[in-house]
N, C-alpha and C. Protein backbone atom coordinates (compact mmCIF):
# COMPACT_ATOMS: atom_id res chain seq x y z
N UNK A 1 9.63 180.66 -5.45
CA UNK A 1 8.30 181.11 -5.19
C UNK A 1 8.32 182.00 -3.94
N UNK A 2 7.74 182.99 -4.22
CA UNK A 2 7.91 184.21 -2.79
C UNK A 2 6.23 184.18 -2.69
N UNK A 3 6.38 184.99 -1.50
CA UNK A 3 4.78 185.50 -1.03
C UNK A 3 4.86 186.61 -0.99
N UNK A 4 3.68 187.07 -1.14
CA UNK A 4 3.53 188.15 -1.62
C UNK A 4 2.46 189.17 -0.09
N UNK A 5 3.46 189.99 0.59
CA UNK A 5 2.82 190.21 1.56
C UNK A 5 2.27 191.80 1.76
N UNK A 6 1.23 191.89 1.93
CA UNK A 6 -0.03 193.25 1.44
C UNK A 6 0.87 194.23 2.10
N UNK A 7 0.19 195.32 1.21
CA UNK A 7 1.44 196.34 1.32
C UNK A 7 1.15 197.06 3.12
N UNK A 8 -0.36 196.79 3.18
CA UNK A 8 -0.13 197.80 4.76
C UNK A 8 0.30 196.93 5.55
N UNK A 9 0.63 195.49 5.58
CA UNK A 9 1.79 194.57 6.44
C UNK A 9 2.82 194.91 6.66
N UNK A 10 3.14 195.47 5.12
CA UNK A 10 4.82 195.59 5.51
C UNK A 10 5.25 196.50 5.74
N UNK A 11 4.43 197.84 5.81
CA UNK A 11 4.37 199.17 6.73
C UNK A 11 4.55 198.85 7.91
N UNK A 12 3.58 197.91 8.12
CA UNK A 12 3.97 197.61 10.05
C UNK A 12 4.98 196.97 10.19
N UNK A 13 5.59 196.16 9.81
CA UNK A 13 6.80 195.40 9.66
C UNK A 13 8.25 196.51 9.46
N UNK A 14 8.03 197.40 8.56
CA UNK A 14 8.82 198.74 8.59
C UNK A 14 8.84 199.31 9.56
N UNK A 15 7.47 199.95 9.90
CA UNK A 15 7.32 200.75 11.03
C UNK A 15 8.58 199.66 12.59
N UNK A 16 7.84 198.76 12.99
CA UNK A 16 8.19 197.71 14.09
C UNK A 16 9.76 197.89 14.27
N UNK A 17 9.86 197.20 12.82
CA UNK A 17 12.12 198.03 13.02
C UNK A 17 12.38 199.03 12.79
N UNK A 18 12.00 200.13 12.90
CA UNK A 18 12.33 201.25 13.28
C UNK A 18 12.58 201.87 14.74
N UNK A 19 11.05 201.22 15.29
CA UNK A 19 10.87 201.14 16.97
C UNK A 19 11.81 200.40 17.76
N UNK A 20 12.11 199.11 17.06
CA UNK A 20 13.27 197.89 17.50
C UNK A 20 14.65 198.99 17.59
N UNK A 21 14.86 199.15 16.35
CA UNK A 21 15.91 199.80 16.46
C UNK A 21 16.61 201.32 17.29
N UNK A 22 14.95 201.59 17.69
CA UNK A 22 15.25 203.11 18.22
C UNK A 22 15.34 202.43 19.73
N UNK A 23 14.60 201.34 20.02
CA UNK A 23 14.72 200.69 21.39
C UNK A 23 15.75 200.27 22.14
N UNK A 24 16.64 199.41 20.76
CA UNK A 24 17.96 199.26 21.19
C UNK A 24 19.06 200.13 20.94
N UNK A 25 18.50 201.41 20.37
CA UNK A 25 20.04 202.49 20.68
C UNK A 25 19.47 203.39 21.94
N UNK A 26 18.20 202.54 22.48
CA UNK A 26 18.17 203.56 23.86
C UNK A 26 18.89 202.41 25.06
N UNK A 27 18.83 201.78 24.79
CA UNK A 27 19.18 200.55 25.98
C UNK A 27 20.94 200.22 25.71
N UNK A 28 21.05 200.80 24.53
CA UNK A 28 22.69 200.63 24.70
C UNK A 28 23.48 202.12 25.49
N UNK A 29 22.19 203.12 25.19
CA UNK A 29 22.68 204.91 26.09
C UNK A 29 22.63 203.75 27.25
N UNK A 30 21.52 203.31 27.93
CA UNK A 30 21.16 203.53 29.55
C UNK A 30 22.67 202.14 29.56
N UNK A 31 22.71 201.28 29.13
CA UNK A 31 23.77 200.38 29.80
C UNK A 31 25.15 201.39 30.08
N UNK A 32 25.21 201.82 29.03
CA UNK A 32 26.81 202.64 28.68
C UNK A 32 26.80 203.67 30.09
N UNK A 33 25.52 204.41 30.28
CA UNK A 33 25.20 205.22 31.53
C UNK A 33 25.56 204.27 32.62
N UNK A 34 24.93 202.89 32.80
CA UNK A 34 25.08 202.44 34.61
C UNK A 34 26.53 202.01 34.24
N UNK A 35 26.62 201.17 33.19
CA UNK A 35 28.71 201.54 33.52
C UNK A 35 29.47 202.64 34.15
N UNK A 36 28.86 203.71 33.23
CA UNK A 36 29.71 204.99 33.94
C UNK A 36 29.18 205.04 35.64
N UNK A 37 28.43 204.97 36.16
CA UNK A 37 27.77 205.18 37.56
C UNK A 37 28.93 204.08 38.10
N UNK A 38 28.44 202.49 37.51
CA UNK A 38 29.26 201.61 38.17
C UNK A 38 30.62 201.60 38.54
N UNK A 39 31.30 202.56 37.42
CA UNK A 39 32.72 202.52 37.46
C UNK A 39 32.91 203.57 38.77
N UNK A 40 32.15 205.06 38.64
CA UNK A 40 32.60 205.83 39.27
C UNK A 40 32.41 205.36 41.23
N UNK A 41 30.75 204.55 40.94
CA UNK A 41 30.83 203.79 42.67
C UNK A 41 31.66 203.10 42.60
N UNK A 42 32.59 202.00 41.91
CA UNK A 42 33.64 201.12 42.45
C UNK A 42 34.96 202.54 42.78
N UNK A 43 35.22 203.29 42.32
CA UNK A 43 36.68 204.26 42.54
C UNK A 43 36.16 204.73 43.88
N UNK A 44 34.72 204.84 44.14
CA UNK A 44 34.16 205.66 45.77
C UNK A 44 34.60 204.15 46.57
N UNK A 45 34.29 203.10 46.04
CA UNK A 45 33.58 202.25 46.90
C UNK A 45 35.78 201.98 47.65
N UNK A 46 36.72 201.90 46.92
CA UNK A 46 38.17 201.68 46.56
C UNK A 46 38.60 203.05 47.75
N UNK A 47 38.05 204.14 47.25
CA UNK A 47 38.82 205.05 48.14
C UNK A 47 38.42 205.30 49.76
N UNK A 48 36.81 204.88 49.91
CA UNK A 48 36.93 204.49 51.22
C UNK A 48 37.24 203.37 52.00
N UNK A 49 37.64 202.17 51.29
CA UNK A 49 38.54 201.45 52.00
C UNK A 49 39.34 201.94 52.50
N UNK A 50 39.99 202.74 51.76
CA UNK A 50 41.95 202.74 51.60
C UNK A 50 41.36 203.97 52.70
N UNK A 51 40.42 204.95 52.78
CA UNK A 51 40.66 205.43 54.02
C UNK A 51 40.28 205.34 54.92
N UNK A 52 39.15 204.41 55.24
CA UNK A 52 38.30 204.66 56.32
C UNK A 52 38.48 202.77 56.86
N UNK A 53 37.83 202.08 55.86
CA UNK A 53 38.51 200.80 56.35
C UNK A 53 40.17 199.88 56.45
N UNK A 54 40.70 200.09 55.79
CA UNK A 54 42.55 199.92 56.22
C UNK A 54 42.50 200.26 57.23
N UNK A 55 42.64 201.37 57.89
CA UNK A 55 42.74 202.43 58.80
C UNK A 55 42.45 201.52 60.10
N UNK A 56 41.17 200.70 60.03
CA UNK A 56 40.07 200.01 61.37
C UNK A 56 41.16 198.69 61.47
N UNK A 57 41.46 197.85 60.64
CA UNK A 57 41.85 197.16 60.19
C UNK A 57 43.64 196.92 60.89
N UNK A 58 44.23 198.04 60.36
CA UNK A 58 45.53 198.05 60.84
C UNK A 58 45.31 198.52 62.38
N UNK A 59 44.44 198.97 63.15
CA UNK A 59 44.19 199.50 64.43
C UNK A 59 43.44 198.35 65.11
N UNK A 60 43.27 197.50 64.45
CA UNK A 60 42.35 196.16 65.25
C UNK A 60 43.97 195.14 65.01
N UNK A 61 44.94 195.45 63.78
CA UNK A 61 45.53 194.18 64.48
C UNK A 61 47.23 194.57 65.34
N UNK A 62 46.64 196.35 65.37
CA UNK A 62 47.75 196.83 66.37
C UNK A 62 47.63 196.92 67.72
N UNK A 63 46.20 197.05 67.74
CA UNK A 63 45.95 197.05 69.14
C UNK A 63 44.76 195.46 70.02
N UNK A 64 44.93 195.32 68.97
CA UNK A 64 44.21 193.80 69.68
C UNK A 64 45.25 192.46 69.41
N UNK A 65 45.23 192.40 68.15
CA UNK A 65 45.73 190.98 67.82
C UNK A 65 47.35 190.81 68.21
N UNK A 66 47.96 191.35 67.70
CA UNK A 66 49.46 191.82 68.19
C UNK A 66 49.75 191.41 69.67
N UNK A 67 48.71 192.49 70.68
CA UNK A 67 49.25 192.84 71.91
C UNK A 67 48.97 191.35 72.41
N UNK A 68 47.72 190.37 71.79
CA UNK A 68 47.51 189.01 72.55
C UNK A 68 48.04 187.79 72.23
N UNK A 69 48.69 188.22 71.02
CA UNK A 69 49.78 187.38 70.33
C UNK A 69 51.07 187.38 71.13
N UNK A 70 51.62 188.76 71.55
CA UNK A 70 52.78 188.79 72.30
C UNK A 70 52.45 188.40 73.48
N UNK A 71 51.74 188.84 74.47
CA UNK A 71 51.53 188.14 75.30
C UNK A 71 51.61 186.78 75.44
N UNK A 72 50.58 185.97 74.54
CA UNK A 72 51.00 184.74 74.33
C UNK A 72 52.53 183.71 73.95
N UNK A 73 52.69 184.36 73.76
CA UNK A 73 54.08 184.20 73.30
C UNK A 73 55.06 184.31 74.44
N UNK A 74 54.84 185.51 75.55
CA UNK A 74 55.71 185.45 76.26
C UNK A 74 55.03 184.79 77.46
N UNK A 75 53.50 184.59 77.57
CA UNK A 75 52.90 183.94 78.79
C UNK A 75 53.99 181.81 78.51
N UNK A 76 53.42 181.62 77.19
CA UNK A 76 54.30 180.30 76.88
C UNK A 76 55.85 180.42 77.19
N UNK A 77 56.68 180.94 76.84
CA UNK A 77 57.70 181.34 77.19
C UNK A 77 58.53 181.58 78.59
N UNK A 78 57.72 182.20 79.40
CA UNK A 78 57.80 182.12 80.99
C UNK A 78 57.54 181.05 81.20
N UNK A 79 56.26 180.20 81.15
CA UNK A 79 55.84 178.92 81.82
C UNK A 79 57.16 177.70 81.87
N UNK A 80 57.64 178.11 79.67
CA UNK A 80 59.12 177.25 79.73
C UNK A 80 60.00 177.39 80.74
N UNK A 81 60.14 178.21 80.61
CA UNK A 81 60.87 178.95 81.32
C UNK A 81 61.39 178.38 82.81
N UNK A 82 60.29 178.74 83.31
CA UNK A 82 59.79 178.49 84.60
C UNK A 82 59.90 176.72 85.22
N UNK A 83 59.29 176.00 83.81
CA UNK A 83 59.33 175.03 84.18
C UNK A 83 60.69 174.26 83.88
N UNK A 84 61.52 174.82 83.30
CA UNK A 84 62.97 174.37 83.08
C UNK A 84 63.74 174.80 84.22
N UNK A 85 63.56 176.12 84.67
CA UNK A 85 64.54 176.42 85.88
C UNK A 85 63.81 175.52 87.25
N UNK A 86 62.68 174.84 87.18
CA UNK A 86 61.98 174.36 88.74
C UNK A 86 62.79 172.96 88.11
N UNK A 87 62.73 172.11 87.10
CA UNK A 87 63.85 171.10 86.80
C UNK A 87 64.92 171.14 87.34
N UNK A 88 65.53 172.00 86.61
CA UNK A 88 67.29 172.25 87.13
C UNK A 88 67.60 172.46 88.61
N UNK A 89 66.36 173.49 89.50
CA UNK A 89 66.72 173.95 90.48
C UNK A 89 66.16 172.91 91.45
N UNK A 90 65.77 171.78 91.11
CA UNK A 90 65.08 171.08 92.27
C UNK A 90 65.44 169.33 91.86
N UNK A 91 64.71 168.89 90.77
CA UNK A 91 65.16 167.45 90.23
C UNK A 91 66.48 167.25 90.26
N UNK A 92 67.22 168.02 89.41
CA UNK A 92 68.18 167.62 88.95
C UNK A 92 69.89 167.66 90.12
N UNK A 93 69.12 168.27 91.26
CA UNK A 93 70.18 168.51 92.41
C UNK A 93 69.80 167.09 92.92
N UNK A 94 68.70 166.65 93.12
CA UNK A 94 68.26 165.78 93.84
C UNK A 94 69.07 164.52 93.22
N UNK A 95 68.81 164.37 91.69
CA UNK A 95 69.28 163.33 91.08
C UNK A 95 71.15 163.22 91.42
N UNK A 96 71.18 164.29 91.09
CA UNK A 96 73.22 164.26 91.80
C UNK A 96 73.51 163.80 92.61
N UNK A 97 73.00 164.37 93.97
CA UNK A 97 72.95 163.79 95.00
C UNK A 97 72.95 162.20 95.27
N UNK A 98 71.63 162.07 94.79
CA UNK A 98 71.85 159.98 94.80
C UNK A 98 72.51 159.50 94.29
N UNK A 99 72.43 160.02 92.83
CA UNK A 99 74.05 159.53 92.11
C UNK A 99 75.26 159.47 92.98
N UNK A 100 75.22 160.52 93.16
CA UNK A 100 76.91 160.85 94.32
C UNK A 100 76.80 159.60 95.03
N UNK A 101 76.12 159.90 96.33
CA UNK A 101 76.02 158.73 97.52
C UNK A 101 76.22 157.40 96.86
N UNK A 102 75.54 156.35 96.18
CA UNK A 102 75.46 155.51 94.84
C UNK A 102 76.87 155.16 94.37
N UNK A 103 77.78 156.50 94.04
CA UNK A 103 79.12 156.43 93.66
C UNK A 103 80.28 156.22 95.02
N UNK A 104 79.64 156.88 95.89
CA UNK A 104 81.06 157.04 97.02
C UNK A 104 80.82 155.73 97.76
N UNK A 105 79.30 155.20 97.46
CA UNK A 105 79.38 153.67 98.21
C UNK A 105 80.02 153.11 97.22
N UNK A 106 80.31 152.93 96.37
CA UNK A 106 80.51 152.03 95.05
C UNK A 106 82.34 152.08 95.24
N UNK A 107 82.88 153.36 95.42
CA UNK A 107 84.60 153.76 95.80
C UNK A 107 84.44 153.00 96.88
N UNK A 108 83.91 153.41 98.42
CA UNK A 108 84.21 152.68 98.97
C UNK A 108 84.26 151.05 99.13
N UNK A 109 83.85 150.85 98.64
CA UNK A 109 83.66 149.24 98.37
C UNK A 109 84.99 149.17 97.86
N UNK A 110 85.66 149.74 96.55
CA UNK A 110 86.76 149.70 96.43
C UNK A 110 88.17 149.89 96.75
N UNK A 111 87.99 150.30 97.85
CA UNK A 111 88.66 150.78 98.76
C UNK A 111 89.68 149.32 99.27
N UNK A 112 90.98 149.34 99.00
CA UNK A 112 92.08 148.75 99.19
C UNK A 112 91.70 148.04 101.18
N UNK A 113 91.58 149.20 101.83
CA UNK A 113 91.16 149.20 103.36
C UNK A 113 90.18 148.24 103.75
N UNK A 114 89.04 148.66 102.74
CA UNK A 114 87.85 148.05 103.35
C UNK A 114 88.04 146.82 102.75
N UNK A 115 88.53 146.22 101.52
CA UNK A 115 88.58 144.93 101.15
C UNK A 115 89.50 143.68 101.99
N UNK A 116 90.78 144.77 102.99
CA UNK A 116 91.25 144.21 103.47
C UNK A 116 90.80 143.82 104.86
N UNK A 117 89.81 144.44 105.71
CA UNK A 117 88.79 144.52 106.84
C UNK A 117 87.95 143.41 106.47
N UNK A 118 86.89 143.45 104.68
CA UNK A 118 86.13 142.25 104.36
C UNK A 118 87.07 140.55 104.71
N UNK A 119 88.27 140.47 103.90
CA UNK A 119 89.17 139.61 104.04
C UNK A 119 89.31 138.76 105.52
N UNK A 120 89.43 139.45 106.24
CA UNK A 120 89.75 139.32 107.38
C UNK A 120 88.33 138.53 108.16
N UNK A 121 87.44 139.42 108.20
CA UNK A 121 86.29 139.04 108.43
C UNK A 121 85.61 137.95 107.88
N UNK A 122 85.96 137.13 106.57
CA UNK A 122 85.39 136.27 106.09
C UNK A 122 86.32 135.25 106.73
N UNK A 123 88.05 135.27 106.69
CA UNK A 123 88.96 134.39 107.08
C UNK A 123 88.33 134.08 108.52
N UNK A 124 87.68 134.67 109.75
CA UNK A 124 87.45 134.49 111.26
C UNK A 124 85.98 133.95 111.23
N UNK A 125 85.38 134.47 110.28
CA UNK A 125 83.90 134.17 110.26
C UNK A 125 84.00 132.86 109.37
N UNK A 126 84.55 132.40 108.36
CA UNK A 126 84.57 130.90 107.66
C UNK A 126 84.57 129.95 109.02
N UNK A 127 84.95 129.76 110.02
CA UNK A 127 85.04 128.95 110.97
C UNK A 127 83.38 128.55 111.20
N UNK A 128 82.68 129.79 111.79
CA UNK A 128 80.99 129.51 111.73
C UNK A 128 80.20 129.23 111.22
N UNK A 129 80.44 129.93 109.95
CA UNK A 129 79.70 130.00 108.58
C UNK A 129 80.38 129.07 107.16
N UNK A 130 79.88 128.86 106.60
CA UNK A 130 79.79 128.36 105.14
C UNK A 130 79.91 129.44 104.58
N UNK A 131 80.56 129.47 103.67
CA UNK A 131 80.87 130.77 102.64
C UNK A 131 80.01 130.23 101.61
N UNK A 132 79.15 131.43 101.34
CA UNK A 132 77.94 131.32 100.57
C UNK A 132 78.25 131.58 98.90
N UNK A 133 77.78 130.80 98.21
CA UNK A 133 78.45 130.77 96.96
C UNK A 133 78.28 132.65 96.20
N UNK A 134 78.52 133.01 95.50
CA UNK A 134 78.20 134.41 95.04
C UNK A 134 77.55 134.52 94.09
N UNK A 135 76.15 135.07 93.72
CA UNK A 135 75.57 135.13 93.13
C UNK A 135 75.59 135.85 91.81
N UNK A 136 75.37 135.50 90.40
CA UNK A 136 75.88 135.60 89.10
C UNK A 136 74.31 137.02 88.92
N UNK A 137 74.83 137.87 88.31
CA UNK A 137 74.39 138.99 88.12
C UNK A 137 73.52 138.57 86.94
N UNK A 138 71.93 139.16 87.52
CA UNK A 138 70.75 139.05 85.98
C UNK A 138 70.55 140.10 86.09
N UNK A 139 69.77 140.64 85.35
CA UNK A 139 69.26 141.84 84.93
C UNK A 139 70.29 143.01 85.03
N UNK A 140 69.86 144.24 84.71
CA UNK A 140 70.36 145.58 84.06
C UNK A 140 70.76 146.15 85.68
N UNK A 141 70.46 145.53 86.56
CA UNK A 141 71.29 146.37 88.01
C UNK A 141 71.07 147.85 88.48
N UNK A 142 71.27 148.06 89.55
CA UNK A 142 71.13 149.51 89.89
C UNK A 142 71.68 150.33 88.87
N UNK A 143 72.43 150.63 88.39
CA UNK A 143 73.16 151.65 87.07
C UNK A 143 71.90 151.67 86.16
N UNK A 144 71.55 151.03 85.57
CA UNK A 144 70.57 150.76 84.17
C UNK A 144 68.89 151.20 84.83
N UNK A 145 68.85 150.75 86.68
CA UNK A 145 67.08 151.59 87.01
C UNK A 145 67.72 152.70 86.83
N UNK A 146 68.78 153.48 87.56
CA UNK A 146 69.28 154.70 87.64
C UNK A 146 69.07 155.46 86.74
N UNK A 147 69.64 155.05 85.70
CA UNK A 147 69.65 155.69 84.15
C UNK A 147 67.91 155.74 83.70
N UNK A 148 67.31 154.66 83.87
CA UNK A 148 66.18 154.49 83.34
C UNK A 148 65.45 155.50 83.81
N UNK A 149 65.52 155.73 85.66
CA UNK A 149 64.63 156.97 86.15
C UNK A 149 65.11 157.95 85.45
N UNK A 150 66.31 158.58 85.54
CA UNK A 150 66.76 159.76 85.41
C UNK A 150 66.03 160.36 83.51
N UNK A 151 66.15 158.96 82.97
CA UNK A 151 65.37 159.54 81.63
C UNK A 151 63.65 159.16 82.16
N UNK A 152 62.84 158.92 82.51
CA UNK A 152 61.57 159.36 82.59
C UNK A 152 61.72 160.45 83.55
N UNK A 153 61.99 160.96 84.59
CA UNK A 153 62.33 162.18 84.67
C UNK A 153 62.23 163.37 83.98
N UNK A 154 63.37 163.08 83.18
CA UNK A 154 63.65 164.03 81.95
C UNK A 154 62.65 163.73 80.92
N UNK A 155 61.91 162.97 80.52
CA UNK A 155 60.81 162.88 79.70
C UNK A 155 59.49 163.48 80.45
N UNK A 156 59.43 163.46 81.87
CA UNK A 156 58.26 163.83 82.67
C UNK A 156 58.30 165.27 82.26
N UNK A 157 59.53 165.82 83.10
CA UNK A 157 60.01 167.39 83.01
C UNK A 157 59.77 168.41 81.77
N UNK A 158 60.13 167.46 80.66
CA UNK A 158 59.68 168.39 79.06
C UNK A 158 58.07 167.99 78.60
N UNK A 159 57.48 167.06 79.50
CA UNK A 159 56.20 166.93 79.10
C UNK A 159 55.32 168.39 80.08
N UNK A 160 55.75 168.65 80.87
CA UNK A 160 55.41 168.85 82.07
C UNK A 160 55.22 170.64 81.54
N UNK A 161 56.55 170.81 81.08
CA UNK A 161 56.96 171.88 80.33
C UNK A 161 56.07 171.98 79.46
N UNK A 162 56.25 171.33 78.48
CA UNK A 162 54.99 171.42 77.33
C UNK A 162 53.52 172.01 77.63
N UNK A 163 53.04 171.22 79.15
CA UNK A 163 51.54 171.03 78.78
C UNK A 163 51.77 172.64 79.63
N UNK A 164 52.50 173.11 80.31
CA UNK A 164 52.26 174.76 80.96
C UNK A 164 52.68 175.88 79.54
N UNK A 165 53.12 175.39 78.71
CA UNK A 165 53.23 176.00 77.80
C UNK A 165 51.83 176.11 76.68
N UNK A 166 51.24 174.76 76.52
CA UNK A 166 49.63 174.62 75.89
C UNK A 166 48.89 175.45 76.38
N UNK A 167 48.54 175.13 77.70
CA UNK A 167 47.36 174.80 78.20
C UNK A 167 46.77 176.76 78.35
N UNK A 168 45.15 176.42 77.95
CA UNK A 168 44.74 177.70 78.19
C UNK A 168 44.32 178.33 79.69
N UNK A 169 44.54 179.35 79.78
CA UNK A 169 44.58 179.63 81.33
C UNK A 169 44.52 181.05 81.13
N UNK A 170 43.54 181.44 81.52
CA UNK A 170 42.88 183.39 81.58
C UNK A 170 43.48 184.12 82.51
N UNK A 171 44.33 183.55 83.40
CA UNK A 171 45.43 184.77 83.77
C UNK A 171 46.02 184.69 83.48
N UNK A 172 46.90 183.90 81.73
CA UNK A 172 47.78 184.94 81.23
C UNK A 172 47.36 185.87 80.36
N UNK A 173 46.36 185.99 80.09
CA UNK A 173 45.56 187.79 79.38
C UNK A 173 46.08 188.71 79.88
N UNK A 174 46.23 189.42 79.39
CA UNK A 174 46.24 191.04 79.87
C UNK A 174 44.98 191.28 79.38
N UNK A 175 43.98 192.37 80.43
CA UNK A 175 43.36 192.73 79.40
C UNK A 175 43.60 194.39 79.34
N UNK A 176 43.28 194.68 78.32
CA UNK A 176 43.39 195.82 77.52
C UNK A 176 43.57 197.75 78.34
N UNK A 177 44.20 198.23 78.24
CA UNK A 177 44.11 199.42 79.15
C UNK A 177 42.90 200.25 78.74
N UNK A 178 42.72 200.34 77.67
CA UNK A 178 41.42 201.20 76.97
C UNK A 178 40.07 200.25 77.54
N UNK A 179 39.99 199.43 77.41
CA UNK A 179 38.84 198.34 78.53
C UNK A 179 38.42 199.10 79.70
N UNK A 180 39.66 199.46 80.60
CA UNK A 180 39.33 199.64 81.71
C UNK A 180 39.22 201.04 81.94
N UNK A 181 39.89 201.67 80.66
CA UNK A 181 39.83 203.12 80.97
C UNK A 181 38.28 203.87 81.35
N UNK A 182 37.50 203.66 81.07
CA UNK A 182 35.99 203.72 81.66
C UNK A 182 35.64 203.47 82.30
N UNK A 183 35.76 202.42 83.07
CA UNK A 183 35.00 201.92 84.36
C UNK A 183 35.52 202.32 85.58
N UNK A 184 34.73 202.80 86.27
CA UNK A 184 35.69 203.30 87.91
C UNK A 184 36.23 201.89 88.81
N UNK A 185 37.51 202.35 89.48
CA UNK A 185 37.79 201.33 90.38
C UNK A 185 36.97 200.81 91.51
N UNK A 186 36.53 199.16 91.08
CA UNK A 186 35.98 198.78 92.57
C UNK A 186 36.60 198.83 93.83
């Protein structure tokens, strides 16, 4: 069963897709058109990067980032530096030193001479005195504090190192020659 629909209906119904259809072969011109626009602004939008922005880009990280990077690099570097040679040139003479003294009392004690001087002295002095029993060794002894300083020391010294190597501090900047190139000297 169909319906049966009056003939000046389906004139307008004719007419309507005709208009539909002329509507959408105009809207497929204008899309196909802003493509072409779109494409040709993305090749503009591409070639002034590549000349005008790259360009800013490689000049911001040649002349800024670079120069404060190296700096940094060598401001940390000196501080090591610095703080390794004030180690060597000052602690570590000091530590020899006591060591030494520490050692040449320790020879002398061993000393054939002086044991034979002690000898003697205990044989003339037993008459007065009671010879005092000798006392049995506890703990880790001078050798083992010795050792123990000499490594916090050396743990102080590379900490010490470290934190002049961290730490932020605005005179190691340079700042910039083009900065100052403008301003007159105070």
């Amino acid at each position: 069963m169909s319906i049966e629909i009056p003939r000046k209906r389906r004139k307008q119904i004719k007419k309507l897709k005709g208009k539909t259809a002329t509507l959408l072969g105009e809207q497929r011109k204008v899309l196909e058109h802003a493509n072409a626009i779109l494409a040709e602004a993305r090749g503009h939008a591409a070639d002034a990067a590549r000349k005008d922005l790259a360009p800013r880009v490689q000049n911001a990280i040649d002349n800024g980032l670079r120069p404060a990077v190296a700096t940094g690099v060598h401001a940390a570097t000196s501080a090591a530096q610095s703080a390794s040679h004030r180690f060597q040139s000052e602690v570590v003479p000091g530590l020899i030193s006591t060591a030494g003294s520490v050692l040449s009392v320790g020879d002398l004690a061993k000393d054939p001479r002086v044991q034979k001087i002690v000898q003697e002295a205990q044989k003339r002095g037993g008459k007065f005195l009671k010879q005092a029993p000798v006392p049995q060794k506890k703990g880790i002894g001078f050798g083992g504090v010795a050792l123990i300083v000499v490594g916090v020391v050396a743990v102080a010294g590379a900490a010490y190192a470290a934190y002049q190597t961290l730490r932020a501090d605005d005179d190691l900047w340079v700042a910039d020659d083009a900065d100052n190139a403008g301003k007159p000297a105070a």
